[in-house]
N, C-alpha and C. Protein backbone atom coordinates (compact mmCIF):
# COMPACT_ATOMS: atom_id res chain seq x y z
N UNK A 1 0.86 -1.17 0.00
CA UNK A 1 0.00 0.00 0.00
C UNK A 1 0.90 1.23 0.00
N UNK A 2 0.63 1.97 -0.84
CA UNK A 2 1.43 3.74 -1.00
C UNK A 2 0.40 4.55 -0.53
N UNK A 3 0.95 5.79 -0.08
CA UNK A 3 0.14 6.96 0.18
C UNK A 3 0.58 7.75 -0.85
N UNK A 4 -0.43 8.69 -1.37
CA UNK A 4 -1.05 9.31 -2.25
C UNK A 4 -1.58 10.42 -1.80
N UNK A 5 -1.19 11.66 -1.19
CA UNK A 5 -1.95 12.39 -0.18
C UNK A 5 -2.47 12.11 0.64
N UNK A 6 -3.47 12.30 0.90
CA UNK A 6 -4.24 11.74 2.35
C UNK A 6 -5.23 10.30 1.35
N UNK A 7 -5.05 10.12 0.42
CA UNK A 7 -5.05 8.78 -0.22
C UNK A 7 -4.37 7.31 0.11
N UNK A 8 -4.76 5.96 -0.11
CA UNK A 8 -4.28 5.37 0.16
C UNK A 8 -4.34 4.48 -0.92
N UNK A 9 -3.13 4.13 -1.68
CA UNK A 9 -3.15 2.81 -2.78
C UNK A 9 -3.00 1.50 -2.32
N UNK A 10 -4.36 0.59 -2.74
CA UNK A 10 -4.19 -0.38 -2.67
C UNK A 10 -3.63 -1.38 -3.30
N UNK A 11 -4.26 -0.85 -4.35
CA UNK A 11 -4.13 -1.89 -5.74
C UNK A 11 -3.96 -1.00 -6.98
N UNK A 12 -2.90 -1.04 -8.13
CA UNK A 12 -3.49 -0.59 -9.75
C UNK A 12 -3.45 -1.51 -10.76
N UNK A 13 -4.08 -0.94 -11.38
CA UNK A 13 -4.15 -1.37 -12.72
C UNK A 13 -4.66 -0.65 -14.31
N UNK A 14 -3.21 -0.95 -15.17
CA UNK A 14 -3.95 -0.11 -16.22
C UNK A 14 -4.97 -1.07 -17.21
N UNK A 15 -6.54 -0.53 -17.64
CA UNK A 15 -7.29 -1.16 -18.01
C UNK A 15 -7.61 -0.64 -19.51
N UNK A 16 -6.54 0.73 -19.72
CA UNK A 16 -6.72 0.70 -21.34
C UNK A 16 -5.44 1.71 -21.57
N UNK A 17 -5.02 1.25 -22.81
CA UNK A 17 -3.73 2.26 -23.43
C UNK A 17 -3.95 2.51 -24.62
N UNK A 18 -3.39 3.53 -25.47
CA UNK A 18 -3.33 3.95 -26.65
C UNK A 18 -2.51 4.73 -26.31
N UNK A 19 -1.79 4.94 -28.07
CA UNK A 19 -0.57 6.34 -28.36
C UNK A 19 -1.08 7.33 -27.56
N UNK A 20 -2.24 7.62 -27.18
CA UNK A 20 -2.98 9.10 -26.88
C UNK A 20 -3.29 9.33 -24.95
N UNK A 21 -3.75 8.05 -24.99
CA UNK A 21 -3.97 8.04 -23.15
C UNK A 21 -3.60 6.70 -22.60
N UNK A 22 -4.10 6.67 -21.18
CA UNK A 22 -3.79 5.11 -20.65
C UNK A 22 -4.62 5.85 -19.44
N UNK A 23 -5.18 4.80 -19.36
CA UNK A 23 -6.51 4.89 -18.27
C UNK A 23 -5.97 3.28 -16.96
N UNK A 24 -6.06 3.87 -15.64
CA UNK A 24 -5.32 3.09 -14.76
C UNK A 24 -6.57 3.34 -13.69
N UNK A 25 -6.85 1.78 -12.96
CA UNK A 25 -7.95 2.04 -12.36
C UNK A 25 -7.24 1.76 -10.70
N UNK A 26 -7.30 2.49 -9.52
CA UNK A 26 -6.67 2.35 -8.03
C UNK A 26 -7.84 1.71 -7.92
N UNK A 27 -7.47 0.91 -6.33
CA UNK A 27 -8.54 0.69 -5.20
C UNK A 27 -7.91 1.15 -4.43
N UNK A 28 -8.76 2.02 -3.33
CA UNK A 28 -8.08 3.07 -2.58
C UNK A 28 -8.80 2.64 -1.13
N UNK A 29 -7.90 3.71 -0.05
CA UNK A 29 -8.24 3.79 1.14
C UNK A 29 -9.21 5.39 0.89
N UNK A 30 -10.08 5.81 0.75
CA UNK A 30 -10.08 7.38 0.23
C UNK A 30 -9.79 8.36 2.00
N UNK A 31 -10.12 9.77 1.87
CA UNK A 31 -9.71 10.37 2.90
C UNK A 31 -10.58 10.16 3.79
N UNK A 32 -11.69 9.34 3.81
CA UNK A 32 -12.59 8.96 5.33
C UNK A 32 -12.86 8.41 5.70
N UNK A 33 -11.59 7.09 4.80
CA UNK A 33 -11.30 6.13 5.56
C UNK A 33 -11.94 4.90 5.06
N UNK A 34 -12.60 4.81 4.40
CA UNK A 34 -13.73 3.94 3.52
C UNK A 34 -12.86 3.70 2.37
N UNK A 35 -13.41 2.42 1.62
CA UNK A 35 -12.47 1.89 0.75
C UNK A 35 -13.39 2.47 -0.19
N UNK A 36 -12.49 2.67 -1.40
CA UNK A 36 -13.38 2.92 -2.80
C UNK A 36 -12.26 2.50 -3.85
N UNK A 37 -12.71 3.72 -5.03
CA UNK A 37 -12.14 3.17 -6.18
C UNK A 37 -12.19 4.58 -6.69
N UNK A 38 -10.18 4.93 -7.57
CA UNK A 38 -10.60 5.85 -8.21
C UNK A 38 -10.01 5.84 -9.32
N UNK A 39 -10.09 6.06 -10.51
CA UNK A 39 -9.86 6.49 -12.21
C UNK A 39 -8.89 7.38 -11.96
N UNK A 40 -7.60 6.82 -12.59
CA UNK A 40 -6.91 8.02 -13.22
C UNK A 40 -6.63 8.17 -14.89
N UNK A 41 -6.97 9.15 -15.77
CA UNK A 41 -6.61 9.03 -17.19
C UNK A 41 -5.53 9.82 -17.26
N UNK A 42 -3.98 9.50 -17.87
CA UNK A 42 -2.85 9.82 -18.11
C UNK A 42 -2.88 10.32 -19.77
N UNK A 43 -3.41 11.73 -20.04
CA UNK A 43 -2.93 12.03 -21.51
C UNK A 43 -1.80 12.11 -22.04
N UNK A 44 -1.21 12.37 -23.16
CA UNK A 44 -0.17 12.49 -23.70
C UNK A 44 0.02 14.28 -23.52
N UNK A 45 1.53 14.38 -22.55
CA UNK A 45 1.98 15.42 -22.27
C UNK A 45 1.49 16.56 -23.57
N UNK A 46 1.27 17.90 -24.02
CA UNK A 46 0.89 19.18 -24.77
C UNK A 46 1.55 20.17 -24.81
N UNK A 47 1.13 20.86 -25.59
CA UNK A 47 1.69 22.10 -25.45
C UNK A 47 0.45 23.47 -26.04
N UNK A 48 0.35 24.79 -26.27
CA UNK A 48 -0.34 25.45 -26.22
C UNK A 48 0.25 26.53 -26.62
N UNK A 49 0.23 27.21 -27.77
CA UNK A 49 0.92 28.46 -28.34
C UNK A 49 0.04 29.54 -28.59
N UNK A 50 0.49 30.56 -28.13
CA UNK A 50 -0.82 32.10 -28.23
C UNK A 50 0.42 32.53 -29.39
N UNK A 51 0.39 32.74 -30.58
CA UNK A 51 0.62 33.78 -31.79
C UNK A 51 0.24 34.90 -31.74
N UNK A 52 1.11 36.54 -31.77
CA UNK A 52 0.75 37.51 -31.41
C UNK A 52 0.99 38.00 -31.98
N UNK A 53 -0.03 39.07 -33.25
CA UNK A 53 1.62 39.92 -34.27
C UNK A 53 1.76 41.32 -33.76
N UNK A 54 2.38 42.28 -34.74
CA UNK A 54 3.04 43.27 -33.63
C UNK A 54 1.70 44.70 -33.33
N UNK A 55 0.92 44.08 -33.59
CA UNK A 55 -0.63 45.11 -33.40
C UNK A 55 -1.41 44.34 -32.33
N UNK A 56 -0.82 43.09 -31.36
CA UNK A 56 -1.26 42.43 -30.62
C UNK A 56 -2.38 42.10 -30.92
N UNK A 57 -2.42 41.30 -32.28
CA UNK A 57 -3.69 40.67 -32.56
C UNK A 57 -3.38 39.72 -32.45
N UNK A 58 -3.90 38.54 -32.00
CA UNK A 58 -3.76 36.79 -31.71
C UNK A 58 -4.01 36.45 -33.39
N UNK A 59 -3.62 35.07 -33.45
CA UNK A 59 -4.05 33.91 -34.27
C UNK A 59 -4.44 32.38 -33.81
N UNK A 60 -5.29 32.60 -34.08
CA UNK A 60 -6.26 31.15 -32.88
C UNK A 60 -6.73 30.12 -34.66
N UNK A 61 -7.20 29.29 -33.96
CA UNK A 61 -7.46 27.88 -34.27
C UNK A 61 -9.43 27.71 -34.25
N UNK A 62 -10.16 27.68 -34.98
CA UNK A 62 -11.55 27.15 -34.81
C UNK A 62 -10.99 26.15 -35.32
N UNK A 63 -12.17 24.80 -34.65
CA UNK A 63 -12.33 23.67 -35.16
C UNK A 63 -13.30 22.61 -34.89
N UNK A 64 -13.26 21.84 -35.58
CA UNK A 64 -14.73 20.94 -34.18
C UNK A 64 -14.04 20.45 -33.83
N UNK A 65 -14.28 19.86 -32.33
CA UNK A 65 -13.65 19.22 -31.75
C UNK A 65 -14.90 18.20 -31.41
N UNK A 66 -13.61 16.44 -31.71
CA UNK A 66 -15.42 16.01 -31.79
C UNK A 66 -15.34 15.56 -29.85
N UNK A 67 -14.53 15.33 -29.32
CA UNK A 67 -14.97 14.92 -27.71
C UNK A 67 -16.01 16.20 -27.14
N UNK A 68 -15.79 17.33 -27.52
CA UNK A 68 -16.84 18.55 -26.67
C UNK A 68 -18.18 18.37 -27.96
N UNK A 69 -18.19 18.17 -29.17
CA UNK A 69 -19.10 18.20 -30.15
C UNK A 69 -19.38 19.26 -30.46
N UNK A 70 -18.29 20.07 -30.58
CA UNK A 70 -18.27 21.79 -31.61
C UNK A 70 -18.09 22.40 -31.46
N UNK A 71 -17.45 23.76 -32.10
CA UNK A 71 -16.54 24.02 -32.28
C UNK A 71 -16.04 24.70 -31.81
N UNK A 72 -14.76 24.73 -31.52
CA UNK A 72 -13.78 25.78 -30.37
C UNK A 72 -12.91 26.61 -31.13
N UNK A 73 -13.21 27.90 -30.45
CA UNK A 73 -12.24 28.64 -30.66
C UNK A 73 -10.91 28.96 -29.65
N UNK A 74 -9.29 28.53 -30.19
CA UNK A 74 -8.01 28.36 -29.26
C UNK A 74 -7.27 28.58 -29.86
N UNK A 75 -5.96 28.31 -29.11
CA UNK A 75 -4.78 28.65 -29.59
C UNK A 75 -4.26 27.46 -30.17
N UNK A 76 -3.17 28.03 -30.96
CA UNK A 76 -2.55 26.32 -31.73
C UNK A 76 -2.41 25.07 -29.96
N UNK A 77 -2.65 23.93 -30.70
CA UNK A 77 -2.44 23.12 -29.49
C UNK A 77 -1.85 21.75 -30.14
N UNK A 78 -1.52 20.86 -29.40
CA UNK A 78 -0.78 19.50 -30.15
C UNK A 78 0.02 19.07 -29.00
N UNK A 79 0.02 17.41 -28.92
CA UNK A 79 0.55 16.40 -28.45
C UNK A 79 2.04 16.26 -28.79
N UNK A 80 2.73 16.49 -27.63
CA UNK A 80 4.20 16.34 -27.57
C UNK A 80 4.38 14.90 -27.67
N UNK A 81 5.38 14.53 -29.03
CA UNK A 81 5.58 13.37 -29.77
C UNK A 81 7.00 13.15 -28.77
N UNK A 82 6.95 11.46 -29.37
CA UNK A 82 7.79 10.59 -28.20
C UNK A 82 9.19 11.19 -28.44
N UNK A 83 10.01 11.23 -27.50
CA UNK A 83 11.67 11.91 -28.08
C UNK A 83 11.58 13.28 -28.84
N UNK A 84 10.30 14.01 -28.50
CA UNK A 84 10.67 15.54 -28.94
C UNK A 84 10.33 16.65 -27.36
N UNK A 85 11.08 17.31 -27.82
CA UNK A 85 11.19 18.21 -26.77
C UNK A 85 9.99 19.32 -26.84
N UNK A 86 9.06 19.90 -25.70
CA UNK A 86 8.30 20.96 -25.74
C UNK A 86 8.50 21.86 -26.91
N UNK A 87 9.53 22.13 -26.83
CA UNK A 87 9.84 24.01 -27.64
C UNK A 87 9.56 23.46 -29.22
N UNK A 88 10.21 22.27 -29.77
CA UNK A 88 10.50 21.56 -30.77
C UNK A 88 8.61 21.98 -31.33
N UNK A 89 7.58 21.00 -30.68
CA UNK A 89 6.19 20.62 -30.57
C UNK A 89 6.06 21.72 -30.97
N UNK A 90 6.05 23.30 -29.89
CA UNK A 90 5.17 24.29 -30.36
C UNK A 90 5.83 25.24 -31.38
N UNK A 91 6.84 24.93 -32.00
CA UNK A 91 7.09 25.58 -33.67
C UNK A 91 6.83 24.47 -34.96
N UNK A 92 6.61 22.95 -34.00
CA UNK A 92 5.97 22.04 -35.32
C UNK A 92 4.20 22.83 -35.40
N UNK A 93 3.97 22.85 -34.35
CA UNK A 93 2.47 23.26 -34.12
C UNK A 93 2.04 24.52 -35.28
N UNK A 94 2.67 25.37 -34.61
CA UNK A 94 2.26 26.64 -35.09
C UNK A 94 2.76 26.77 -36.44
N UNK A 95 3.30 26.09 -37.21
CA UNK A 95 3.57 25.83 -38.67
C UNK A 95 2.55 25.01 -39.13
N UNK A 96 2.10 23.67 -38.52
CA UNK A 96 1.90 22.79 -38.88
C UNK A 96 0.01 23.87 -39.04
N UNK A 97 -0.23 24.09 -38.01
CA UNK A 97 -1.91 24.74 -37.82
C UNK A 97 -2.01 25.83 -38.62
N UNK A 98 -1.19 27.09 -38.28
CA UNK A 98 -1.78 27.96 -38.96
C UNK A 98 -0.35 28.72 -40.21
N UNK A 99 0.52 28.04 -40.27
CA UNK A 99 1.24 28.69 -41.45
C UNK A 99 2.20 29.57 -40.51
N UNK A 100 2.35 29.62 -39.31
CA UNK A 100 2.92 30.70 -38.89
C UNK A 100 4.45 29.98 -38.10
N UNK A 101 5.85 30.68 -38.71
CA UNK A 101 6.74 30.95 -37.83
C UNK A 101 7.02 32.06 -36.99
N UNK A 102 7.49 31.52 -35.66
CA UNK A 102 7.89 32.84 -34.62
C UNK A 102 8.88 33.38 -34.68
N UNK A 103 9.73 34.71 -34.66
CA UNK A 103 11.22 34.44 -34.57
C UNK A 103 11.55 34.76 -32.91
N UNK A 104 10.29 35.08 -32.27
CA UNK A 104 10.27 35.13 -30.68
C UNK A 104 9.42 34.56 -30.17
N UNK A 105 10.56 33.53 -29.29
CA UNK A 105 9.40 32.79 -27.84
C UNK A 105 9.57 32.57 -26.67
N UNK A 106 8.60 32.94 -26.08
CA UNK A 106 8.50 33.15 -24.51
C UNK A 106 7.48 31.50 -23.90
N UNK A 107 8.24 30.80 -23.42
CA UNK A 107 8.06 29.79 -22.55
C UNK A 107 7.28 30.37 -21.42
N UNK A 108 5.48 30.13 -21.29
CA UNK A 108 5.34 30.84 -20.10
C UNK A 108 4.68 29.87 -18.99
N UNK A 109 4.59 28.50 -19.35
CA UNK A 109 4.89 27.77 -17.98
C UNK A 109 3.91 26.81 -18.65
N UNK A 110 3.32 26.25 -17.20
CA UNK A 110 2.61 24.70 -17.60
C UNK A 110 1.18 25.28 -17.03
N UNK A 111 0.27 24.66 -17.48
CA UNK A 111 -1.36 24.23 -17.26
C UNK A 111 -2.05 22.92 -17.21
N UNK A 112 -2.57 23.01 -15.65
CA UNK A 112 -3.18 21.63 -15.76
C UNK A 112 -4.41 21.83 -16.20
N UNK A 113 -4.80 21.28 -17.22
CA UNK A 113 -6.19 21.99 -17.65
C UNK A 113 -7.64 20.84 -16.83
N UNK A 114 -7.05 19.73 -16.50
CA UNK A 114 -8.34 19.06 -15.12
C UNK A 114 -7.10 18.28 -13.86
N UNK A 115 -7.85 18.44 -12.94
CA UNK A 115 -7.36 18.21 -11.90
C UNK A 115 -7.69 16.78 -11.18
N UNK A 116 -8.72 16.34 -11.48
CA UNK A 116 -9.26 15.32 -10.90
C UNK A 116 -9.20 14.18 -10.89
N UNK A 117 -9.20 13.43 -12.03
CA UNK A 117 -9.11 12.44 -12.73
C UNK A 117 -7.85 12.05 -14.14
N UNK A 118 -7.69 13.55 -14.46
CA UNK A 118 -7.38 13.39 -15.91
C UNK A 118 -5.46 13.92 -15.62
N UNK A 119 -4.52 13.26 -15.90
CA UNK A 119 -3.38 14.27 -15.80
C UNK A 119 -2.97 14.46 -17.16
N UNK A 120 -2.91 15.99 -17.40
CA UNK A 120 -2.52 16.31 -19.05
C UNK A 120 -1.68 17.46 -18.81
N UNK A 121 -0.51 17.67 -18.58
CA UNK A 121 0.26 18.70 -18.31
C UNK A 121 0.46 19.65 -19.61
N UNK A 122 0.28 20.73 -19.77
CA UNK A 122 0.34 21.63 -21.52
C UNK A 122 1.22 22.90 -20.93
N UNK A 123 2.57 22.58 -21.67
CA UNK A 123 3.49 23.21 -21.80
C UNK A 123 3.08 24.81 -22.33
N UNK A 124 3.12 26.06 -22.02
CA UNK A 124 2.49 27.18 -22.61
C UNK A 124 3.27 27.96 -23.10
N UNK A 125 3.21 28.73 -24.56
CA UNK A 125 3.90 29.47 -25.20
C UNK A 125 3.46 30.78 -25.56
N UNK A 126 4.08 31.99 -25.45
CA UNK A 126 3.75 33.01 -26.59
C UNK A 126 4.65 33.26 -27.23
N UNK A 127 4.12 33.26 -28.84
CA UNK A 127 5.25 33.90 -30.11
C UNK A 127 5.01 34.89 -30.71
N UNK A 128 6.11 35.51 -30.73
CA UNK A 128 6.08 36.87 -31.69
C UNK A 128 6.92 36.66 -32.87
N UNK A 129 6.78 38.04 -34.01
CA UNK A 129 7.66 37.92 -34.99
C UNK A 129 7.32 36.93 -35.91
N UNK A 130 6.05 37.43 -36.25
CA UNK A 130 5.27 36.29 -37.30
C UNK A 130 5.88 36.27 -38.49
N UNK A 131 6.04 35.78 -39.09
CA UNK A 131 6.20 35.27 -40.89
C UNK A 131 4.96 33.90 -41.17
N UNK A 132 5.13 34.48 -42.37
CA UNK A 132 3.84 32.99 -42.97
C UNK A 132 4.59 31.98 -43.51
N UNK A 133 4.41 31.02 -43.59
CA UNK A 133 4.25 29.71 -44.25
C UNK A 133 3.58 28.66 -44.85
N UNK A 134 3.64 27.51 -45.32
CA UNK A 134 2.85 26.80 -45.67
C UNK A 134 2.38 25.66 -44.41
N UNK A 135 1.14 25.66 -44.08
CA UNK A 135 0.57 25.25 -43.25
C UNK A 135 0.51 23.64 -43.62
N UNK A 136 0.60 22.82 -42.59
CA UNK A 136 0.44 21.60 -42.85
C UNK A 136 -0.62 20.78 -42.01
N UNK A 137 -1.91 20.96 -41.88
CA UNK A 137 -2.68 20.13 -40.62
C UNK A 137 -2.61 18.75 -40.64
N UNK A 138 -2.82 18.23 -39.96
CA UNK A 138 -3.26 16.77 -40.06
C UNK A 138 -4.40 16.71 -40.67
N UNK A 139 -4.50 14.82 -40.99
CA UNK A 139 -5.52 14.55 -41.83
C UNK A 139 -7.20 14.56 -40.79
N UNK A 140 -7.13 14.90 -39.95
CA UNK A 140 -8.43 15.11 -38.51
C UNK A 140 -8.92 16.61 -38.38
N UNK A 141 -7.75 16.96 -38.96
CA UNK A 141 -7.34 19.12 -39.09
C UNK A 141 -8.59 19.74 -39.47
N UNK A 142 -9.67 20.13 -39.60
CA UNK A 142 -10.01 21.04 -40.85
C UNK A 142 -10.10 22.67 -39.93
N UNK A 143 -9.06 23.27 -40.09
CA UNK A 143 -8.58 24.53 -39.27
C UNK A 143 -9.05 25.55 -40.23
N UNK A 144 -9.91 26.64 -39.05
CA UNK A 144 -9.68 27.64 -39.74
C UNK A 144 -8.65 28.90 -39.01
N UNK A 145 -8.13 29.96 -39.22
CA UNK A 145 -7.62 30.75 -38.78
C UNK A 145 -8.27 31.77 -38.58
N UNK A 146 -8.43 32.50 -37.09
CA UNK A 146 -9.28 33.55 -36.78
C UNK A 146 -8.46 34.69 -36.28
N UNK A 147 -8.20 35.47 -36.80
CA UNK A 147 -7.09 37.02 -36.02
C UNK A 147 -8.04 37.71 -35.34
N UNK A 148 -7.55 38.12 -34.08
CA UNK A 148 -8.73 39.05 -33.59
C UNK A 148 -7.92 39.67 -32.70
N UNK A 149 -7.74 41.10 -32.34
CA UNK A 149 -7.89 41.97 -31.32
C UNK A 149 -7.99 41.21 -29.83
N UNK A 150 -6.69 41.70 -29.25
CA UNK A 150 -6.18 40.96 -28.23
C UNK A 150 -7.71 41.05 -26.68
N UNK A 151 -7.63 42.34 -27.17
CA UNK A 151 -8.97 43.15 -26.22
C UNK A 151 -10.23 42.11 -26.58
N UNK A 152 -10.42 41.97 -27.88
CA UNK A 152 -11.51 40.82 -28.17
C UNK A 152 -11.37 39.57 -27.68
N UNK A 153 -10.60 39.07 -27.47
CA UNK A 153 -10.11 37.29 -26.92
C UNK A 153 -10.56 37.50 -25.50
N UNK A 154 -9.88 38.90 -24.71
CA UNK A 154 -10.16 38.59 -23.69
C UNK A 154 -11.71 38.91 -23.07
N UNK A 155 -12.46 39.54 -24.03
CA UNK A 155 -14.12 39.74 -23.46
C UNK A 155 -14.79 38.26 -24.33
N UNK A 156 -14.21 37.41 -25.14
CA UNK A 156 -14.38 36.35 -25.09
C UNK A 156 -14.15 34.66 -24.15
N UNK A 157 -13.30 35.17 -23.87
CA UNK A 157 -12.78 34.57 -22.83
C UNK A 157 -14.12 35.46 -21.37
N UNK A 158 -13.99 36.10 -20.92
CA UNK A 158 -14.98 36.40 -19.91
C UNK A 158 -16.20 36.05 -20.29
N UNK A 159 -16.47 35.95 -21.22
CA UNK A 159 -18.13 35.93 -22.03
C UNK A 159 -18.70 34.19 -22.17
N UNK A 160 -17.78 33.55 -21.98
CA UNK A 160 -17.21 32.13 -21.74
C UNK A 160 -17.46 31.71 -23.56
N UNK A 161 -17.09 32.58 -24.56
CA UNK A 161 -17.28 31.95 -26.05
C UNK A 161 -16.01 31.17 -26.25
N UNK A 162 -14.79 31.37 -25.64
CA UNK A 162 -13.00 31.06 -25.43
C UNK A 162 -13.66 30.04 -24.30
N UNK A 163 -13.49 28.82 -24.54
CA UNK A 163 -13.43 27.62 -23.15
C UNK A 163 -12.22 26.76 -23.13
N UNK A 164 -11.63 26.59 -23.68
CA UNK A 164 -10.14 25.76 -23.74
C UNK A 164 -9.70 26.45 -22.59
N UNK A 165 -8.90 25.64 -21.74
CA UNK A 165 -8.07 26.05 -20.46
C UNK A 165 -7.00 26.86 -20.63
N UNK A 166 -6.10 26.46 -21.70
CA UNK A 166 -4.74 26.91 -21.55
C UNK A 166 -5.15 27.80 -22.82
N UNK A 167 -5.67 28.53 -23.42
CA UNK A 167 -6.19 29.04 -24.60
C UNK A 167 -6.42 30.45 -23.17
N UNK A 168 -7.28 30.32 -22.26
CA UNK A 168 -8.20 31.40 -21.74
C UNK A 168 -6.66 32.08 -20.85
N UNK A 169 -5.76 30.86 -20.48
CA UNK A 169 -4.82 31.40 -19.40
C UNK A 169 -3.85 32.00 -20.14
N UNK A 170 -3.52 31.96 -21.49
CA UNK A 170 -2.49 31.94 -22.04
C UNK A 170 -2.92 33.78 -22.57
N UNK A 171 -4.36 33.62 -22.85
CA UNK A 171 -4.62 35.35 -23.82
C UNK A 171 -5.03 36.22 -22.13
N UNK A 172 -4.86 35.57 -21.04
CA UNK A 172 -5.30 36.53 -19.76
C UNK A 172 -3.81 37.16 -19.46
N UNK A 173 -2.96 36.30 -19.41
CA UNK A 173 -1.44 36.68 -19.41
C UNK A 173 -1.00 37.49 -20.85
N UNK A 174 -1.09 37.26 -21.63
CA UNK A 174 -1.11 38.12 -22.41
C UNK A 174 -1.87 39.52 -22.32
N UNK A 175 -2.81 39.64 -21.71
CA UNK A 175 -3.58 41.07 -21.50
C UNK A 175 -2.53 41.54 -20.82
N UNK A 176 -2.17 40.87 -19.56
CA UNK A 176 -1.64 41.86 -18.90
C UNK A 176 0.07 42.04 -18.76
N UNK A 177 0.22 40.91 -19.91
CA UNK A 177 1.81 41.82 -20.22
C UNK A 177 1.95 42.31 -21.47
N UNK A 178 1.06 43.05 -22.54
CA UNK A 178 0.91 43.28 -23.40
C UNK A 178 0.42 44.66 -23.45
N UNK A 179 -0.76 44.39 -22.82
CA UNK A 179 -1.95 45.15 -22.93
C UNK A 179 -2.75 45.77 -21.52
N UNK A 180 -1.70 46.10 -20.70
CA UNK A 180 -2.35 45.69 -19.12
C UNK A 180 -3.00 47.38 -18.90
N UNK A 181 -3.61 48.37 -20.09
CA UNK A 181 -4.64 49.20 -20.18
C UNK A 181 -6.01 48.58 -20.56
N UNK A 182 -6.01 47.38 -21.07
CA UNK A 182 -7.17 46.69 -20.79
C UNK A 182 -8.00 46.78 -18.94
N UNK A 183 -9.12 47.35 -19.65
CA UNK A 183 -9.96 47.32 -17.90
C UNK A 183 -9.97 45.68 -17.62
N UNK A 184 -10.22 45.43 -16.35
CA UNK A 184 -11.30 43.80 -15.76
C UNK A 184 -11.97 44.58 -15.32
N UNK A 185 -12.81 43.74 -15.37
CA UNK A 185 -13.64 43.60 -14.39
C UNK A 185 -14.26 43.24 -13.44
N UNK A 186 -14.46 44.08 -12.24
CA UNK A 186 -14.15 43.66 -10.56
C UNK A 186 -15.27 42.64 -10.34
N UNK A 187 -14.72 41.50 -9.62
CA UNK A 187 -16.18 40.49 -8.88
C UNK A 187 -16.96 41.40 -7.95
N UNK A 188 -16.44 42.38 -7.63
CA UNK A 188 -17.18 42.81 -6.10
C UNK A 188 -18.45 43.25 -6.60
């Protein structure tokens, strides 16, 4: 038996894998002491790139996405491949999605985008110093490219039309090292 926070492992087992996830089922002691059972799903590590050009307009990603069933508007995103490094991922990304090289990038940390069940750690980027290219999506891809006014992402993002995790954290940090004459607006 391992402890796990105020968790207790009894038993695991993984009960499904693919290139993409691996789903591992505990029997646990839980925190009140009662035995249960809990799910963990292990995604394939990410990454998350906000594109900015020099009028601080973003370049985001619509697409359907079929697990939510339609369509999101985000930032380039993509699955860090086996033996490649983060930084590598988000200039395959942002070529590969929207045509765009950076010649500046700022590494601005990690996002857990669920906490509970799911561990998917997404590496976060902003690039500047756009140039175009030839875009390459995958064959699952059908991308469109949306530029918008940095000020616009973020009353989208409040408006909840922006729902991707690391998409909403990535253009909020951007307001405010960019753009930090943007008002919020107070909870009180």
């Amino acid at each position: 038996m391992s402890q796990h926070g105020p968790w207790f492992i009894k038993d695991s087992s993984e009960v499904y894998g693919d290139p993409f996830i691996n789903v591992r089922v505990d029997q646990v002691i839980r925190p009140d002491g009662n035995d249960g059972q809990h799910v963990v799903v292990f995604m394939k590590p990410g990454v998350c790139v906000l594109a900015i050009d020099e009028d601080n307009n973003l370049y985001l990603t619509r697409e359907f996405h079929y697990g939510v069933g339609r369509y999101s508007l985000e930032a380039v995103s993509g699955g860090i491949d086996s033996g490649e490094q983060a930084d590598a991922t988000a200039k395959r990304e942002l070529a590969e999605e929207l045509g765009l090289i950076a010649e500046s990038w700022e590494a601005v940390g990690s996002v857990d985008p669920f906490t509970t069940i799911v561990v998917s750690p997404t590496r976060t980027y902003i690039a500047r110093g756009l140039t175009r290219t030839a875009s390459n999506p995958e064959g699952t891809e059908l991308i469109e490219t949306v530029v918008m006014p940095l000020a616009e992402a973020v009353d989208r993002v409040n408006s909840g039309e922006i729902t991707h995790a690391p998409t909403c954290v990535l253009i909020l940090q951007a307001m405010m090292k960019f753009n930090a004459s943007t008002p919020v607006a107070s909870s009180r």
